[in-house]
Protein backbone atom coordinates (compact mmCIF):
# COMPACT_ATOMS: atom_id res chain seq x y z
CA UNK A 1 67.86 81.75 97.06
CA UNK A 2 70.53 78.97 98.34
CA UNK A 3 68.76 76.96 95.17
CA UNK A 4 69.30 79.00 93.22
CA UNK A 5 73.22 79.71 93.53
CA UNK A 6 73.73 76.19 93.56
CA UNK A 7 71.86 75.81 90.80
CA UNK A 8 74.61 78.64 89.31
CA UNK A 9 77.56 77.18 91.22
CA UNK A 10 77.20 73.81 89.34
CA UNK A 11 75.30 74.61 86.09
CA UNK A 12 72.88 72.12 85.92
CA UNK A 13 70.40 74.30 84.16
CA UNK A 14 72.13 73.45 80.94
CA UNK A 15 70.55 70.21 80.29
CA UNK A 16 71.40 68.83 77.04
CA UNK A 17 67.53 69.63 75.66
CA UNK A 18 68.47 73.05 76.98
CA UNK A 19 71.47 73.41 75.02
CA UNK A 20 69.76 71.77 71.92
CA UNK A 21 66.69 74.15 72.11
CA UNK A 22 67.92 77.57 72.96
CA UNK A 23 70.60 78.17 70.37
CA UNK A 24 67.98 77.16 67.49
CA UNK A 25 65.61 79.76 69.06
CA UNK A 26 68.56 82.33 68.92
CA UNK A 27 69.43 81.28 65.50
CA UNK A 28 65.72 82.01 64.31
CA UNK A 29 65.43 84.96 66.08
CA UNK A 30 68.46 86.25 64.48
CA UNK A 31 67.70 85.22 61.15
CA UNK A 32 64.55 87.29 61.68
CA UNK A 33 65.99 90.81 62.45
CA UNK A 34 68.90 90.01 59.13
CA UNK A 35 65.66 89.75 56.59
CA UNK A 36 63.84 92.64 58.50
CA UNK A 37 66.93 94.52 58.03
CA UNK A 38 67.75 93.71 54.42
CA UNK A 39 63.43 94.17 53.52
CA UNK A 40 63.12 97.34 55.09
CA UNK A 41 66.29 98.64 53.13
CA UNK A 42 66.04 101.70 50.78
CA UNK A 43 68.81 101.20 48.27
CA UNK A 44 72.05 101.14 49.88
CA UNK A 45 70.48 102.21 52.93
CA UNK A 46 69.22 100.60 56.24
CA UNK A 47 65.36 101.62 58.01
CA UNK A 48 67.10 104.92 59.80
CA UNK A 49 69.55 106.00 56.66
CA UNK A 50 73.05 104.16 57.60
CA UNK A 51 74.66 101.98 55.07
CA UNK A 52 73.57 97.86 55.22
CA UNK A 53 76.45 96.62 57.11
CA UNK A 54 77.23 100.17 58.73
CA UNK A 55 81.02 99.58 59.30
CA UNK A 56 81.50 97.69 56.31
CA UNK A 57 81.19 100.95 54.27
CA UNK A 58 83.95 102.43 55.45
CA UNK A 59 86.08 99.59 54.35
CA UNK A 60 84.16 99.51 50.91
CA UNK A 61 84.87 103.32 50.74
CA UNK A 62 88.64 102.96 51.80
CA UNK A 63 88.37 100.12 48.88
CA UNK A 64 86.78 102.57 46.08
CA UNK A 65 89.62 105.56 47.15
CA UNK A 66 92.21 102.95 46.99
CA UNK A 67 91.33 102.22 43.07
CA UNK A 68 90.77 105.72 42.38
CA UNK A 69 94.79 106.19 43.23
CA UNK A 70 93.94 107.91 46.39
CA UNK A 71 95.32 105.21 49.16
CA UNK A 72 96.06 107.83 51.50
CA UNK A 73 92.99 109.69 51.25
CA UNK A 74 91.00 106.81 54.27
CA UNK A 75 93.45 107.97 56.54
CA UNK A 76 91.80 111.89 56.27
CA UNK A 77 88.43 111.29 58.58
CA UNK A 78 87.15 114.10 55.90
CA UNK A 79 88.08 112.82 53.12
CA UNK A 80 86.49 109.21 53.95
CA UNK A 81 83.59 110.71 55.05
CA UNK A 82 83.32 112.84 51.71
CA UNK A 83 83.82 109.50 50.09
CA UNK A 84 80.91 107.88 51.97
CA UNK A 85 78.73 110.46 51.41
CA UNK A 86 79.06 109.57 47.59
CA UNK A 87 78.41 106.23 47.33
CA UNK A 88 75.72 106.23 50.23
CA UNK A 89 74.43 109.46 50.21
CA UNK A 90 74.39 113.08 51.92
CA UNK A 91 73.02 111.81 54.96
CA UNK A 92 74.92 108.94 55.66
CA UNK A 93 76.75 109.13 59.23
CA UNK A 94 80.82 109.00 59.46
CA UNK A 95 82.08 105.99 59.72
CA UNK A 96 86.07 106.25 60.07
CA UNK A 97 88.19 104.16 58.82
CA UNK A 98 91.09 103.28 61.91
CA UNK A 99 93.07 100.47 60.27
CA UNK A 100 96.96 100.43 59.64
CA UNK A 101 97.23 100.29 55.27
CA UNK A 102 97.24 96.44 55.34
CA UNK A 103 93.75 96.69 55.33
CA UNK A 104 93.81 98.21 51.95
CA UNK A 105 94.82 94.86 50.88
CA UNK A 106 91.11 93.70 51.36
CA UNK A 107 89.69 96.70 51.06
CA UNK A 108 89.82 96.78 47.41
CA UNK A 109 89.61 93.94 45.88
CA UNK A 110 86.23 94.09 47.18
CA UNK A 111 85.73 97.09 45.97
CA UNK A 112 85.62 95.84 42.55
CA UNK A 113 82.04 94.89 42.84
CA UNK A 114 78.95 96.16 43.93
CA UNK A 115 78.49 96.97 47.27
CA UNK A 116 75.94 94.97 48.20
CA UNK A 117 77.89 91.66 46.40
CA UNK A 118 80.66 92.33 48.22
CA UNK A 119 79.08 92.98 51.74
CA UNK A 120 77.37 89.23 50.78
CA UNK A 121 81.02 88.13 49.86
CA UNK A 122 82.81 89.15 52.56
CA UNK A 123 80.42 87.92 55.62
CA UNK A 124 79.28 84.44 53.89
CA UNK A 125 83.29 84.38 52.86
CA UNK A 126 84.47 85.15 56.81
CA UNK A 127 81.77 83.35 58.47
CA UNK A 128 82.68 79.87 56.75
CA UNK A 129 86.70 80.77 58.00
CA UNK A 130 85.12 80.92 61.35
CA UNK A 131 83.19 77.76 61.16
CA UNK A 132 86.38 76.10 59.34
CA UNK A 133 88.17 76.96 62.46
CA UNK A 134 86.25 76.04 65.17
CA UNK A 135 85.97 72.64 63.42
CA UNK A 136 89.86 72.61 63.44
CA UNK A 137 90.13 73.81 66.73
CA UNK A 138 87.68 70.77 67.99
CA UNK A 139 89.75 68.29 66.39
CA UNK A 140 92.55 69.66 67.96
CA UNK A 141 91.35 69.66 71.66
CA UNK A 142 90.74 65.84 71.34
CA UNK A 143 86.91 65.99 71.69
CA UNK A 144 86.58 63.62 68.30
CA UNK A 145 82.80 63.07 68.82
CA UNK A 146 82.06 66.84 68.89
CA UNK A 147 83.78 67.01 65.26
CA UNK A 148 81.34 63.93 64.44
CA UNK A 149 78.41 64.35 65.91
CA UNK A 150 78.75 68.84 64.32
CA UNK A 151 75.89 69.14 67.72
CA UNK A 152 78.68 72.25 67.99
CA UNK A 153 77.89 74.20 64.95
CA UNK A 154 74.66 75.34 66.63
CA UNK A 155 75.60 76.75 69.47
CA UNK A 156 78.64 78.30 67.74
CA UNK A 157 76.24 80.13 65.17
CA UNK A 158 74.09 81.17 68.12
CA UNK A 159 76.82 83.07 69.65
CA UNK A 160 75.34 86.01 70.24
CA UNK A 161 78.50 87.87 68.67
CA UNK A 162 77.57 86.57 65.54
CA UNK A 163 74.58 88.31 65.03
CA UNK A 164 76.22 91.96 66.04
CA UNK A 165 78.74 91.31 63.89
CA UNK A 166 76.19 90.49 61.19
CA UNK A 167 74.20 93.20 61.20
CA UNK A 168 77.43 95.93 61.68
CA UNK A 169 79.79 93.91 58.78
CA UNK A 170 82.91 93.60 60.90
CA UNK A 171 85.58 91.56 60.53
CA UNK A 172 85.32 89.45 63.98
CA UNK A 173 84.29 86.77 62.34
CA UNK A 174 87.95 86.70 60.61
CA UNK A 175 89.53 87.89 63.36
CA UNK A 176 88.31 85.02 65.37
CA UNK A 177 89.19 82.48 62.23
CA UNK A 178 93.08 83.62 62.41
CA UNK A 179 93.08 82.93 66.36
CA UNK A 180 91.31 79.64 66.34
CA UNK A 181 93.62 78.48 62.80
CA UNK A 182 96.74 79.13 64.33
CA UNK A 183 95.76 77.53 67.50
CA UNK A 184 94.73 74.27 66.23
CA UNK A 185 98.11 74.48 63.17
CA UNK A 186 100.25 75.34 66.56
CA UNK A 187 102.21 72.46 66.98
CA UNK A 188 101.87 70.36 63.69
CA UNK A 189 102.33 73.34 61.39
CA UNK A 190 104.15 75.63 63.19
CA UNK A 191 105.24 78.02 59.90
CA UNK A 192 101.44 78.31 59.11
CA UNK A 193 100.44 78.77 62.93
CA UNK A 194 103.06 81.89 62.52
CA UNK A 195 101.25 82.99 58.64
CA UNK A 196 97.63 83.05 60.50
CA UNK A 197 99.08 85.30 63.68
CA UNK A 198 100.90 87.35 61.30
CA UNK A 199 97.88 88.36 59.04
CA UNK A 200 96.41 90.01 62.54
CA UNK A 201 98.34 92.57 61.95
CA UNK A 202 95.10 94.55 60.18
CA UNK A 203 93.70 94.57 63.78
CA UNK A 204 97.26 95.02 65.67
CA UNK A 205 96.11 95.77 68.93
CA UNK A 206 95.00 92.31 68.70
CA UNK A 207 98.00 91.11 68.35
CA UNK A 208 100.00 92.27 71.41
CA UNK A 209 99.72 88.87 73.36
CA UNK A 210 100.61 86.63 70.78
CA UNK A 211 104.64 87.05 70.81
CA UNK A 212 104.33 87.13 74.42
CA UNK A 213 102.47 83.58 74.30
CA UNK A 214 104.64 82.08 71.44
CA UNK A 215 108.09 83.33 73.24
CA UNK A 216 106.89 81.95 76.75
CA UNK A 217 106.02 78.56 75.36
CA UNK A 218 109.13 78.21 72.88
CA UNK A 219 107.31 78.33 69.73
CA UNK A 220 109.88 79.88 68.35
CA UNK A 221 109.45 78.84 64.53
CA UNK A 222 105.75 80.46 64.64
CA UNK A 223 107.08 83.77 65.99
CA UNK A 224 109.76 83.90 63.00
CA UNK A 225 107.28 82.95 60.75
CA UNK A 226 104.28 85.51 61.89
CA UNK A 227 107.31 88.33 61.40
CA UNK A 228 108.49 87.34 57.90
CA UNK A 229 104.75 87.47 57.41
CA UNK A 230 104.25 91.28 58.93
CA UNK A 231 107.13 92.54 56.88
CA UNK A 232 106.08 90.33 53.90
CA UNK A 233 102.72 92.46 53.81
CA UNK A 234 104.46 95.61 54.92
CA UNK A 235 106.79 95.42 51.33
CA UNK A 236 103.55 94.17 49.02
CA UNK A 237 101.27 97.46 50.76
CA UNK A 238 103.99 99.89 50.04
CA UNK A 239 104.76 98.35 46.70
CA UNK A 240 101.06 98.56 45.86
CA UNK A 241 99.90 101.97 47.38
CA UNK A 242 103.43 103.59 47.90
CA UNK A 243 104.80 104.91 50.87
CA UNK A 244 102.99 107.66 51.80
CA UNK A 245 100.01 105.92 53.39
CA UNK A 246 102.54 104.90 56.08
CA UNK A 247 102.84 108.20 57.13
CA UNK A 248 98.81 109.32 56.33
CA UNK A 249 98.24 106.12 58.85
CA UNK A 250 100.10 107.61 61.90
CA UNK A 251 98.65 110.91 61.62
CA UNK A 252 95.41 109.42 61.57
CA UNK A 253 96.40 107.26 65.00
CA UNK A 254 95.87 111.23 66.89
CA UNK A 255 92.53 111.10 65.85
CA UNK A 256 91.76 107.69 66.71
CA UNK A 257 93.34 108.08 70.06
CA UNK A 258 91.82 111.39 71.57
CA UNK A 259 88.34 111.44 69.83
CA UNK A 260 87.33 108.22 69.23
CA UNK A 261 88.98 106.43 72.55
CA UNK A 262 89.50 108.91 75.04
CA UNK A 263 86.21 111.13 74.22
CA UNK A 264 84.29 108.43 72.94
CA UNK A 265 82.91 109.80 70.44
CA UNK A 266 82.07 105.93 69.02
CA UNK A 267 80.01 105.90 72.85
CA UNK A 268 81.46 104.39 76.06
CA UNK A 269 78.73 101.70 76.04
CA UNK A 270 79.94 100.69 72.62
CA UNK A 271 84.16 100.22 73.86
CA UNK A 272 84.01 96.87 76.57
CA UNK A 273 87.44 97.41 77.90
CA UNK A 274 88.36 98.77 81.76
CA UNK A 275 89.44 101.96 79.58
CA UNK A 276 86.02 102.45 78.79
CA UNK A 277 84.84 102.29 82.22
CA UNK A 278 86.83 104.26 83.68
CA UNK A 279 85.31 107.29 81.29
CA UNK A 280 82.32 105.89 81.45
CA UNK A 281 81.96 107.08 85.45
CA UNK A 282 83.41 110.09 84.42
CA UNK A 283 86.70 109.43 85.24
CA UNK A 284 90.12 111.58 83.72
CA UNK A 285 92.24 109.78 80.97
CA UNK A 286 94.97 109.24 83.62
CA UNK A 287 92.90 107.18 85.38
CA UNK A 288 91.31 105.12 82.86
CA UNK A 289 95.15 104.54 81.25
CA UNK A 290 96.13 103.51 84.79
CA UNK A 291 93.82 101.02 85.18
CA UNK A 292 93.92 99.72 81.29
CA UNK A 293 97.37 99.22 82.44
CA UNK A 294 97.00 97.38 85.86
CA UNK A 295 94.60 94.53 83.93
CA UNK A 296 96.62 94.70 80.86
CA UNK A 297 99.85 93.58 82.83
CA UNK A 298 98.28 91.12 85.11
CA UNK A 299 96.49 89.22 81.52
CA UNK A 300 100.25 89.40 80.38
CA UNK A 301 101.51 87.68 84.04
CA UNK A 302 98.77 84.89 83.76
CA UNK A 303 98.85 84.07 80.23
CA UNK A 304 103.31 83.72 80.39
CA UNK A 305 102.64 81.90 83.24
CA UNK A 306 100.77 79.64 81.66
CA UNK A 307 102.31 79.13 78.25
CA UNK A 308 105.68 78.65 80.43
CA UNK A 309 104.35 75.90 82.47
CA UNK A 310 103.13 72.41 81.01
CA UNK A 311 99.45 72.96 80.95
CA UNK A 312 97.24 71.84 78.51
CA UNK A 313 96.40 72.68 75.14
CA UNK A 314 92.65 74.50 75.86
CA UNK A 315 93.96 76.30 78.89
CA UNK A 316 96.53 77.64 76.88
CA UNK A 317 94.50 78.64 73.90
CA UNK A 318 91.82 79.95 76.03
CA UNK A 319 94.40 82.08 77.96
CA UNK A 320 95.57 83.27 74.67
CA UNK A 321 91.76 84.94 73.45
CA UNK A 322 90.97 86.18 76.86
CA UNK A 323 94.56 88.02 77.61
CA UNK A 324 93.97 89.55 74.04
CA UNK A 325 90.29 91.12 74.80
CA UNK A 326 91.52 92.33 78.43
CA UNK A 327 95.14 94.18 76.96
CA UNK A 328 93.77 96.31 74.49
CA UNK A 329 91.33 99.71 75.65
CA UNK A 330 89.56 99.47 72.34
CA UNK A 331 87.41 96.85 72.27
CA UNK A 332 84.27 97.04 70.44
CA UNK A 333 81.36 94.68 71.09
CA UNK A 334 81.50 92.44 67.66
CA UNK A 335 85.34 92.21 68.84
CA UNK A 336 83.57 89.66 71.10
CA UNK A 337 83.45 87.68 68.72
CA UNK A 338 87.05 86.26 69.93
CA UNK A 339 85.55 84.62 73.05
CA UNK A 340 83.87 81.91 70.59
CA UNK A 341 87.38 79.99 70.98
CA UNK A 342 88.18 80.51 74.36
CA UNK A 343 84.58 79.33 74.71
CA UNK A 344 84.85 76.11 72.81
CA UNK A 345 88.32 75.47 74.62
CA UNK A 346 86.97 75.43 77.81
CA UNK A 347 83.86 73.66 77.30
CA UNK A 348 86.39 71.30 75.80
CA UNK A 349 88.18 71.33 79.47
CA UNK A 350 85.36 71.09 81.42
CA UNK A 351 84.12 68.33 79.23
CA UNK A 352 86.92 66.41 80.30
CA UNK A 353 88.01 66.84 83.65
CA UNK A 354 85.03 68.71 85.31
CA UNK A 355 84.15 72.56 85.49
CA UNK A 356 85.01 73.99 88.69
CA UNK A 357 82.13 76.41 90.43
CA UNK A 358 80.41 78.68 88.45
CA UNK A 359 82.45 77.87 85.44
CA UNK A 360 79.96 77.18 83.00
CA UNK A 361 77.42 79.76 84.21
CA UNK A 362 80.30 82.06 83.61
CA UNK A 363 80.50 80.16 79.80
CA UNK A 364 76.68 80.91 79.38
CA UNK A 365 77.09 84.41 80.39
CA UNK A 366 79.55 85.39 78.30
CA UNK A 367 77.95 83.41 75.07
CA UNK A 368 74.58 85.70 75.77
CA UNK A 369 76.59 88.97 76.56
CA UNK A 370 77.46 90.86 73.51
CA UNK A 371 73.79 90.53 72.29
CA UNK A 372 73.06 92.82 75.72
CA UNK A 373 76.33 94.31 76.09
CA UNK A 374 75.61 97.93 74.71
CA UNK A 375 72.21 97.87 76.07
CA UNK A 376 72.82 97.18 79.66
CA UNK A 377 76.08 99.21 80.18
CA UNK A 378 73.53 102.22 78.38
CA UNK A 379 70.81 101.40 80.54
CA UNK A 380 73.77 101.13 84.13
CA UNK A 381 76.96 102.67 83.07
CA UNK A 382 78.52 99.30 84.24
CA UNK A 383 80.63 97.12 81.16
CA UNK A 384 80.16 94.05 82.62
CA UNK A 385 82.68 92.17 79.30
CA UNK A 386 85.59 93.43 81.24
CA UNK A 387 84.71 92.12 84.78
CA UNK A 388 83.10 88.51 83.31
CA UNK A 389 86.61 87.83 80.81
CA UNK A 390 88.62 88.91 83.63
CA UNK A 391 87.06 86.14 85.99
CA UNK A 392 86.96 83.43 83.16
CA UNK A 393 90.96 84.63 82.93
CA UNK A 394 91.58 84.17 86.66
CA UNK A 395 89.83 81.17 86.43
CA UNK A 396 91.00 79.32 83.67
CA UNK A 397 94.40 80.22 85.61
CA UNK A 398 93.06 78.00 88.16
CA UNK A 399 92.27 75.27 86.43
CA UNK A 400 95.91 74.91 85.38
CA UNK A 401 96.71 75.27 89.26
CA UNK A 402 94.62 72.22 89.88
């Protein structure tokens, strides 16, 4: 047993054959289940009746409503369902649609073309943004070789988020683009750093950390600029689908809140946050708010803390991607997909100066856990995504101590 926590406590499992072999076996494997899924589709449809892409469709079906001069109707959970009944059939499950209307601005252009095109469009589209940034994001952390050599790209494909988010046709992968982009623009193109942040907006509980970060480290062009950019997009939705889907959107936010968070009618094991936990055990709302909000305010103390102080670039970064998955209660397992960053980063770090104990077991963990994450926390009633981030958090916070 002592073996084997040393073997944890220093990582030397992860040889570099290891690291060579496993994420090509993870990249096959995942390649497998996309063609069974697409060959055992009927139509539209998956094996057990949902749409290819399940989530997607709600964004295509927010798209089609949008053209039809109905850009309030997503923001009715009827009224999108009624719509995705229509293009997918009778049968096909709800799948809401929870975005603020800057969504819409994606939403329909791609709902120009055929659903399957655009399902092809918009992963192949997001998925090279999230390459493209990664590659940026290497060149910025001063690892030249890793850019050269692109041994990266594997193991960054073989994230296990990027098959979930695959097969459900989220938008993680674009998510995770706009974080890593205005990471690695931060301090050459500050105005651009700001554009990136700014477009996060579609996802805005993602974006609660990110003035905090940019006002604690003086970036104070990129905060102006991510702004001008929110109220930039703000003016061009309400000038394209008029004002009323302001209002349809903050109705909608009830909905969102009481069924979808606090009941969990999405499922518990789905939602990796402390929130989620909490209800989980069977805990009251109070509760699970409470401690949202304890974890929540200690990500926001460690991440000003360390975009205040002179550490370095990957701590920071890193900091930034792991405060944002910890502050938010809804978290949904392809939302994982913004560790790949914090990942890189700190490989990056411990590349350099040496990974402190259990650091890059911890790395490994979290790069295998949102392939497992639903399963185990169905199988134990334990989200372990909260507890691991948390620890990488506290840890990375450490590394700036030393």
């Amino acid at each position: 047993m002592s073996a084997f926590f040393a073997t944890l406590r220093d990582g030397r499992f992860l040889t570099a054959e290891r690291l060579a072999f496993y994420p090509l076996l993870i990249l096959a494997a995942s390649a497998v289940g996309v063609v069974a899924l697409i060959a055992t589709a009927h139509g539209l449809n998956d094996y057990d009746g949902r749409p290819l892409g399940t989530d997607f469709s709600n964004v295509y079906a927010a798209g089609v409503a949008a053209l039809k001069g109905e850009p309030a109707a997503p923001f009715d959970i009827m009224r999108q369902w009624a719509q995705e009944k229509a293009i997918f059939g009778g049968a096909t499950p709800l799948y809401g649609w929870h975005y603020p209307p800057f969504f819409l601005l994606v939403a329909a252009p791609l709902a120009l073309i055929p659903y399957p095109l655009a399902l092809a469009l918009w992963q192949i589209a997001t998925l090279a943004l999230y390459v493209w940034s990664l590659s940026a994001l290497i060149h910025r952390s001063a690892m030249p070789q890793w850019a050269q050599d692109y041994r990266w790209i594997a193991p960054a494909l073989a994230f296990t988020a990027v098959f979930v988010n695959l097969i459900h046709g989220h938008n993680g992968f674009l998510t995770a683009a706009l974080f890593a982009g205005g990471l690695a623009l931060l301090d050459k193109r500050p105005w651009l750093t700001g554009l990136l942040f700014g477009l996060l907006v579609y996802k805005p509980q993602f974006g609660v950390m990110i003035p905090l970060a940019l006002a604690a480290g003086g970036y104070w062009r990129s905060f102006a600029a991510a702004c001008f950019t929110i109220l930039g997009l703000a003016l061009l939705v309400t000038m394209l689908f008029g004002a009323e889907v302001w209002p349809a959107f903050l109705a909608s936010t009830h909905f969102t809140r009481t069924i979808i968070l606090e009941q969990g009618n999405t499922g518990f094991e789905k939602i990796q946050t402390l929130f989620s936990q909490v209800r989980f055990l069977g805990g009251p709302v109070t509760l699970a708010y409470a401690a949202q909000g304890a974890i929540a305010l200690l990500a926001a103390f460690l991440l000003v803390r360390l975009w205040r102080r002179p550490t370095s670039f990957g701590v920071r970064g890193a900091a930034l991607c792991l405060a944002t998955l910890l502050v938010t209660p809804y978290l949904l397992d392809y939302d994982l997909m913004l560790l790949a960053p914090a990942l890189l980063l700190l490989a990056a770090e411990g590349k350099r100066q040496g990974f402190q104990p259990f650091e890059l077991s911890l790395l490994v963990f979290l790069w295998l856990l949102p392939w497992a994450a639903r399963g185990l926390a169905s199988a134990t009633h334990i989200l372990l995504a909260p507890f691991a981030i948390l620890a990488l958090l506290v840890m990375t916070a450490r590394r700036a101590q030393a």
